[in-house]
C-alpha atoms as a PDB file:
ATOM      1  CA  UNK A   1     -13.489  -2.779  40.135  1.00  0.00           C
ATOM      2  CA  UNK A   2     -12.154  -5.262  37.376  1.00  0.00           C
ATOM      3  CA  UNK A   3     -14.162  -2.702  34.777  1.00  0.00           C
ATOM      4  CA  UNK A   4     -12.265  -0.076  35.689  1.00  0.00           C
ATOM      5  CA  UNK A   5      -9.337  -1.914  35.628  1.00  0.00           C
ATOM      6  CA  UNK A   6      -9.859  -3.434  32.101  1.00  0.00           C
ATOM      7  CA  UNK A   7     -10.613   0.072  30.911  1.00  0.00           C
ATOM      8  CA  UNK A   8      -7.437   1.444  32.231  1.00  0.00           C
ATOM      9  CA  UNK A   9      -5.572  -0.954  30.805  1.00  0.00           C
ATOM     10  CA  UNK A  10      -6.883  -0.533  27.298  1.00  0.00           C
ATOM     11  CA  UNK A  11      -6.677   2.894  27.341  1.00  0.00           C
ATOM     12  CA  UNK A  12      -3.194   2.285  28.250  1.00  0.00           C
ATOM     13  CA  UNK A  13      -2.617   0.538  25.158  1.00  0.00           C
ATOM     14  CA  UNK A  14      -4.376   3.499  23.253  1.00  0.00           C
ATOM     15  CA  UNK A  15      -7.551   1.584  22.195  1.00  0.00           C
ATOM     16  CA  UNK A  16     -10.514   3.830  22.673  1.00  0.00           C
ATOM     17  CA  UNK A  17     -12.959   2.909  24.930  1.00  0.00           C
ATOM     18  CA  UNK A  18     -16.806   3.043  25.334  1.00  0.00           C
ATOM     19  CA  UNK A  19     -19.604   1.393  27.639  1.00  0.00           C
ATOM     20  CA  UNK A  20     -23.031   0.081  26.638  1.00  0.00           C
ATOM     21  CA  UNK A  21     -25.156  -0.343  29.233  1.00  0.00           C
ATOM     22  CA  UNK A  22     -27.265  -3.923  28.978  1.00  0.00           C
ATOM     23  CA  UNK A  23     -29.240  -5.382  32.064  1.00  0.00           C
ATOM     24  CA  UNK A  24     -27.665  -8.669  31.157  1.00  0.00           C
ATOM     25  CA  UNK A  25     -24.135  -7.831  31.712  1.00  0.00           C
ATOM     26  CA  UNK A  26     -22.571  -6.615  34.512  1.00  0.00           C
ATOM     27  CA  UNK A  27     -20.438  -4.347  32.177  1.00  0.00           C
ATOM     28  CA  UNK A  28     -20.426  -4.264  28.300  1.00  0.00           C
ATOM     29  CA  UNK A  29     -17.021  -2.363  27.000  1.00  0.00           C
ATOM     30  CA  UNK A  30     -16.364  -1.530  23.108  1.00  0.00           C
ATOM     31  CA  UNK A  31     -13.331  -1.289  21.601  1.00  0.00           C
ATOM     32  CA  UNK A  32     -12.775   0.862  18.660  1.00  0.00           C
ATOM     33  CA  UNK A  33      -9.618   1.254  16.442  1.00  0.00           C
ATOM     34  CA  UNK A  34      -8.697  -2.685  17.428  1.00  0.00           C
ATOM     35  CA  UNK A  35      -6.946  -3.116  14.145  1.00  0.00           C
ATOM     36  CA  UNK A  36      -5.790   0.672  13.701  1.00  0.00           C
ATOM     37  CA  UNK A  37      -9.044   1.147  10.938  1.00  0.00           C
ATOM     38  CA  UNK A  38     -11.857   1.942  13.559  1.00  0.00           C
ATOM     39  CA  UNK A  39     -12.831  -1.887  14.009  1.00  0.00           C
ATOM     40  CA  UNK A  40     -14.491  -2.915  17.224  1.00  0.00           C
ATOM     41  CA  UNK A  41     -14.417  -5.453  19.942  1.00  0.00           C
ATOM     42  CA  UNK A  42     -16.903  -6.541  22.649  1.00  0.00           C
ATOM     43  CA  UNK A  43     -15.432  -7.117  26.302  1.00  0.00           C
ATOM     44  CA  UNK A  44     -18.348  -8.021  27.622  1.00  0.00           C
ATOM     45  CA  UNK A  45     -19.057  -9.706  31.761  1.00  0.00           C
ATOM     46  CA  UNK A  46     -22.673 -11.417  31.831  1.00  0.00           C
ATOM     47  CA  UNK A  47     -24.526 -11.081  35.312  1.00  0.00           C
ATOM     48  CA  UNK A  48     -23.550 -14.418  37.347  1.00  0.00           C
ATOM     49  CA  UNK A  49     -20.761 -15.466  35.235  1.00  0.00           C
ATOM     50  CA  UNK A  50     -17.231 -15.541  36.227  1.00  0.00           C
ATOM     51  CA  UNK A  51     -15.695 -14.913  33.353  1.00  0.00           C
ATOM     52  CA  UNK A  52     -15.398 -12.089  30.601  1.00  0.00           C
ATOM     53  CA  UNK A  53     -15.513 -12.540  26.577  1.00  0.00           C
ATOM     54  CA  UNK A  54     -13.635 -11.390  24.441  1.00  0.00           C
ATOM     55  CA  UNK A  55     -14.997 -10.564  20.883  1.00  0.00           C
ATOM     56  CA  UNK A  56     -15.168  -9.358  17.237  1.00  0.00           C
ATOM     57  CA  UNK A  57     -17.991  -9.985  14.646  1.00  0.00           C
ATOM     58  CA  UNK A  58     -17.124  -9.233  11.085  1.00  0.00           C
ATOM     59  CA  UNK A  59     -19.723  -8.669   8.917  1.00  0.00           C
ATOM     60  CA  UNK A  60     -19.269  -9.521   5.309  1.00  0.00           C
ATOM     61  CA  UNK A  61     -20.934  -6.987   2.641  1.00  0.00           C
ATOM     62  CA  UNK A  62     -22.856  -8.190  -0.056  1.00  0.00           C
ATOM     63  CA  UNK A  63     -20.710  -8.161  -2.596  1.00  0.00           C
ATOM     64  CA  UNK A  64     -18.492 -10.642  -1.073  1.00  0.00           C
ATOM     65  CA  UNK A  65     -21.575 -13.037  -0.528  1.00  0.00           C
ATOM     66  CA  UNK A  66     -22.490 -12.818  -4.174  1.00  0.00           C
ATOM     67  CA  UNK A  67     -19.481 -13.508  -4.822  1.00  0.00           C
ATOM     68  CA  UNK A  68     -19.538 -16.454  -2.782  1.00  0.00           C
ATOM     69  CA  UNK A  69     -22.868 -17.527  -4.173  1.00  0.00           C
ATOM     70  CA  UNK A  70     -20.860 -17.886  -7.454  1.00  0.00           C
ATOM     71  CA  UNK A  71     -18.625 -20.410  -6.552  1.00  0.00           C
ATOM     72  CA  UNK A  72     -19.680 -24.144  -5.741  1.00  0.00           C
ATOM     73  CA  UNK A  73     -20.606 -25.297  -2.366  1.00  0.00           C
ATOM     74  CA  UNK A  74     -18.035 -27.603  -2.447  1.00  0.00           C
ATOM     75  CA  UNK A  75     -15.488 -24.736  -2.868  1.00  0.00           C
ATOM     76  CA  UNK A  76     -17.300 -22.806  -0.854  1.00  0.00           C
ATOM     77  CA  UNK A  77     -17.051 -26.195   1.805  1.00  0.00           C
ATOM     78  CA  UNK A  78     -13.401 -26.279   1.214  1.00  0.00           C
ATOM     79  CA  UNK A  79     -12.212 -22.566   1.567  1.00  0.00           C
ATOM     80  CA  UNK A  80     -14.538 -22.549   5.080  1.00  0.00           C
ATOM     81  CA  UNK A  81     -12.713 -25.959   5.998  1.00  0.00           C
ATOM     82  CA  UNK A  82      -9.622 -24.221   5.910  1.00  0.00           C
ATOM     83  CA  UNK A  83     -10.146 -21.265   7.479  1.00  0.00           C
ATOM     84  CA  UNK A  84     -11.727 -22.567  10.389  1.00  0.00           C
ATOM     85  CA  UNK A  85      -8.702 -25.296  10.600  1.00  0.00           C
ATOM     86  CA  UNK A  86      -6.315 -22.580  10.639  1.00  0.00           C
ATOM     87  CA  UNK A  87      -8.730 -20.782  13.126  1.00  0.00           C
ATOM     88  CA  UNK A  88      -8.062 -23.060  15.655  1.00  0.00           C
ATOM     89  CA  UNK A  89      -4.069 -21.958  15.625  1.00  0.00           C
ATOM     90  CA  UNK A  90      -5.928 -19.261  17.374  1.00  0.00           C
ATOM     91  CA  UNK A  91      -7.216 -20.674  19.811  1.00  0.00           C
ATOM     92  CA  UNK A  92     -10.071 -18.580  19.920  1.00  0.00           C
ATOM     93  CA  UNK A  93     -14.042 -19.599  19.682  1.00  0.00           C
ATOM     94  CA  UNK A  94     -15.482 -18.900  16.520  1.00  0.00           C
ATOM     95  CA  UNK A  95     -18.685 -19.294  15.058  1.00  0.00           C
ATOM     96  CA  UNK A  96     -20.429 -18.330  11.406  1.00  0.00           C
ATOM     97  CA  UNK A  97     -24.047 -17.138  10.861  1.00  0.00           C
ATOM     98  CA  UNK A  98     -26.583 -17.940   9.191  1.00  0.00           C
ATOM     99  CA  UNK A  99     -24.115 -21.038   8.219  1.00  0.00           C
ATOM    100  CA  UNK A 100     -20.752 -21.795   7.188  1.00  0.00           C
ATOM    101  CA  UNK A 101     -21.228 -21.885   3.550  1.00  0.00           C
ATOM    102  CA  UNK A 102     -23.136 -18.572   3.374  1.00  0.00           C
ATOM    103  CA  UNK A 103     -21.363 -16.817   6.209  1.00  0.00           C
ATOM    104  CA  UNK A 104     -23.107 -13.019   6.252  1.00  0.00           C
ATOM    105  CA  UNK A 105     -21.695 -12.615  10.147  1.00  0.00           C
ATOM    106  CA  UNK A 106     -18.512 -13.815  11.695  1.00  0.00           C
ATOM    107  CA  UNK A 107     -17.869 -14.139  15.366  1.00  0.00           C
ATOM    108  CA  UNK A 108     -14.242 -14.805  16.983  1.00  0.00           C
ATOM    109  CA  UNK A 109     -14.484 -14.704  20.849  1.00  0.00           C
ATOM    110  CA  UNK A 110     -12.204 -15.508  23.490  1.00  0.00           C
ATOM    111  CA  UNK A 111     -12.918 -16.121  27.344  1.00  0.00           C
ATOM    112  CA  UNK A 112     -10.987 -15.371  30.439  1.00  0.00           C
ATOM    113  CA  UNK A 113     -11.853 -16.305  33.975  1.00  0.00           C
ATOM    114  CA  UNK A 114     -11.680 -13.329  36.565  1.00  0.00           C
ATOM    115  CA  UNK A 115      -9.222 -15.514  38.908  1.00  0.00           C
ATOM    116  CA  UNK A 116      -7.156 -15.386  36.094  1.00  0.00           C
ATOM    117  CA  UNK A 117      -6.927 -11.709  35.268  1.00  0.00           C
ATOM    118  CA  UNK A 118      -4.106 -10.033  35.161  1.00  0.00           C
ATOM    119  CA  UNK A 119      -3.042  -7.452  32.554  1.00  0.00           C
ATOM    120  CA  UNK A 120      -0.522  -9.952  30.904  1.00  0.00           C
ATOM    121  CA  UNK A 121      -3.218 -12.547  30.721  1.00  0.00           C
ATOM    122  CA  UNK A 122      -6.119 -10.530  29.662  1.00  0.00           C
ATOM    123  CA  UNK A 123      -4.032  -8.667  26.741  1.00  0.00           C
ATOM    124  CA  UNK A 124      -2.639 -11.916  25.655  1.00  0.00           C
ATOM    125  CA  UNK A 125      -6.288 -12.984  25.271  1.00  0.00           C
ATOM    126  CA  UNK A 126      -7.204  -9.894  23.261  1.00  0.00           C
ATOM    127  CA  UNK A 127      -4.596 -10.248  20.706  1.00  0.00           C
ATOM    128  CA  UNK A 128      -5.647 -13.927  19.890  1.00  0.00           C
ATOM    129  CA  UNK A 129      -9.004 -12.247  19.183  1.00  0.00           C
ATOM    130  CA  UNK A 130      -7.691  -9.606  17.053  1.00  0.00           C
ATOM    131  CA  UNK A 131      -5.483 -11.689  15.029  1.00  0.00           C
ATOM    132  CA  UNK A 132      -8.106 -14.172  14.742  1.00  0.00           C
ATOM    133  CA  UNK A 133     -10.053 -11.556  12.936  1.00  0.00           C
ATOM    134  CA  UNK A 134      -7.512  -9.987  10.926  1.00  0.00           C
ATOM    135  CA  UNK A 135      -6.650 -13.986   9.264  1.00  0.00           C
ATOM    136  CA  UNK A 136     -10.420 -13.923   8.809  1.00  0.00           C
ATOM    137  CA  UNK A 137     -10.163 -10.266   6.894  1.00  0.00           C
ATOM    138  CA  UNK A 138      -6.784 -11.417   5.299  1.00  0.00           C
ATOM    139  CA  UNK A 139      -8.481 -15.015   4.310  1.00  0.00           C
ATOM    140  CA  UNK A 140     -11.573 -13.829   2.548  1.00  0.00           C
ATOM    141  CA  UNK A 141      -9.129 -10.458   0.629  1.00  0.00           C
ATOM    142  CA  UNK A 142      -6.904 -12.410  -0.549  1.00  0.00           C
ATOM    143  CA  UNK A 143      -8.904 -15.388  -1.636  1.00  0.00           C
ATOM    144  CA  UNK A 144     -10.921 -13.281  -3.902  1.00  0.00           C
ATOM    145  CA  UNK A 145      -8.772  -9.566  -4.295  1.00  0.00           C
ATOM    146  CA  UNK A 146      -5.695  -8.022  -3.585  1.00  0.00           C
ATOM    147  CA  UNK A 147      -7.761  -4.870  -3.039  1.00  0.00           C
ATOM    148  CA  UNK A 148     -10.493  -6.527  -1.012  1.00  0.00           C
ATOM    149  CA  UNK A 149      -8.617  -6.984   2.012  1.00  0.00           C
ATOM    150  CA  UNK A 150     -10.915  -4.887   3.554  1.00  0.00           C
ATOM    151  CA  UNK A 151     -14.045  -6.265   2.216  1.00  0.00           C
ATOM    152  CA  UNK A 152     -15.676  -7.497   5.468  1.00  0.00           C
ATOM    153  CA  UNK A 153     -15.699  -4.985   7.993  1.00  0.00           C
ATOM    154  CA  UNK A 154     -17.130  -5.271  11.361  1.00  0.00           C
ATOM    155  CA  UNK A 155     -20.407  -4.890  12.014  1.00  0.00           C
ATOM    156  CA  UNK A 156     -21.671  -1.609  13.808  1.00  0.00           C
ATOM    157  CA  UNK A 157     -24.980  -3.334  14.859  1.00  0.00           C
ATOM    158  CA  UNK A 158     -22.572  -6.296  16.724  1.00  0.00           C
ATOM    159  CA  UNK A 159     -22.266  -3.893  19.227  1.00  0.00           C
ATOM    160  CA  UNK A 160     -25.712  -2.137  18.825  1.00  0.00           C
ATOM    161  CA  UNK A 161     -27.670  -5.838  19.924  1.00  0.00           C
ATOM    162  CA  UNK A 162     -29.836  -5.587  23.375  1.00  0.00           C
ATOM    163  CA  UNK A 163     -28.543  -8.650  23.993  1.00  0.00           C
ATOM    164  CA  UNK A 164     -24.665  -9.339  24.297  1.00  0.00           C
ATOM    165  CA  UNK A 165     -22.835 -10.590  20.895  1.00  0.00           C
ATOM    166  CA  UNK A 166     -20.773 -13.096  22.405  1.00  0.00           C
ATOM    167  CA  UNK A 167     -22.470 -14.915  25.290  1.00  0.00           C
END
């Protein structure tokens, strides 16, 4: 069973692994300790779909939006222009909520087809998504602290949703 077999594999890799049971998906898999600080990722195979996503939603505390809301929206524009330039080095989908110039949630998600599944494949896939995040983390630290790096942390409730984060 391709869960099983994804599981394996990341346990392989020592990433711990948990399920979430969702009547949308035919499995739901979290990742924890993704970036070695007890970060998550969503694998995550919707009912009918042939493919599985690949994801991590950082959510940014308040003190970085306030800090945010202090700066123009034109730097505000330009900073988010960047990133999401640079994002697509990645090659990874990414999208930011409520809006790009206010961003209180930020999803990077990768797909793979199931013909195309192999361990090499599906890994490869999974590091695009973590170092996706880890530019965003790196991006928004060092653009306003050295000692902020870690001042948007992934969400809990990204993987607490009844309905799947990434699809």
């Amino acid at each position: 069973m391709l869960k099983d077999k994804i599981k394996r594999w990341l346990e392989n890799e020592d990433f711990a692994v948990s399920e979430r049971p969702e009547d949308v998906s035919d499995f739901h898999l979290v990742i924890s300790n993704l970036h070695g600080k007890g970060t998550f990722a969503d694998i995550v195979k919707l009912k009918n779909k042939d493919f599985v996503i690949l994801g991590s939603a950082l959510q940014n505390p308040p003190e970085f939006l306030q800090l945010l809301s202090t700066m123009t929206e034109k730097e505000r524009s330009d900073f988010f222009n960047q990133i999401q330039r640079e994002l697509l080095k990645f090659r990874v989908d990414h999208e930011f909520h409520p809006n790009k110039l206010m961003p209180e949630r930020m999803i990077v998600r990768d797909t793979v087809y199931e013909e195309d599944i192999t361990r090499t494949i599906f890994m490869e896939h999974l590091k695009r998504v973590k170092f996706a995040s880890l530019f965003l983390l790196w991006s928004i630290g060092h653009k306003f602290s050295p000692d902020s790096i870690q001042s948007s942390t992934p969400h809990p409730s990204s993987t607490s949703s009844s309905r799947p984060p990434y699809g």
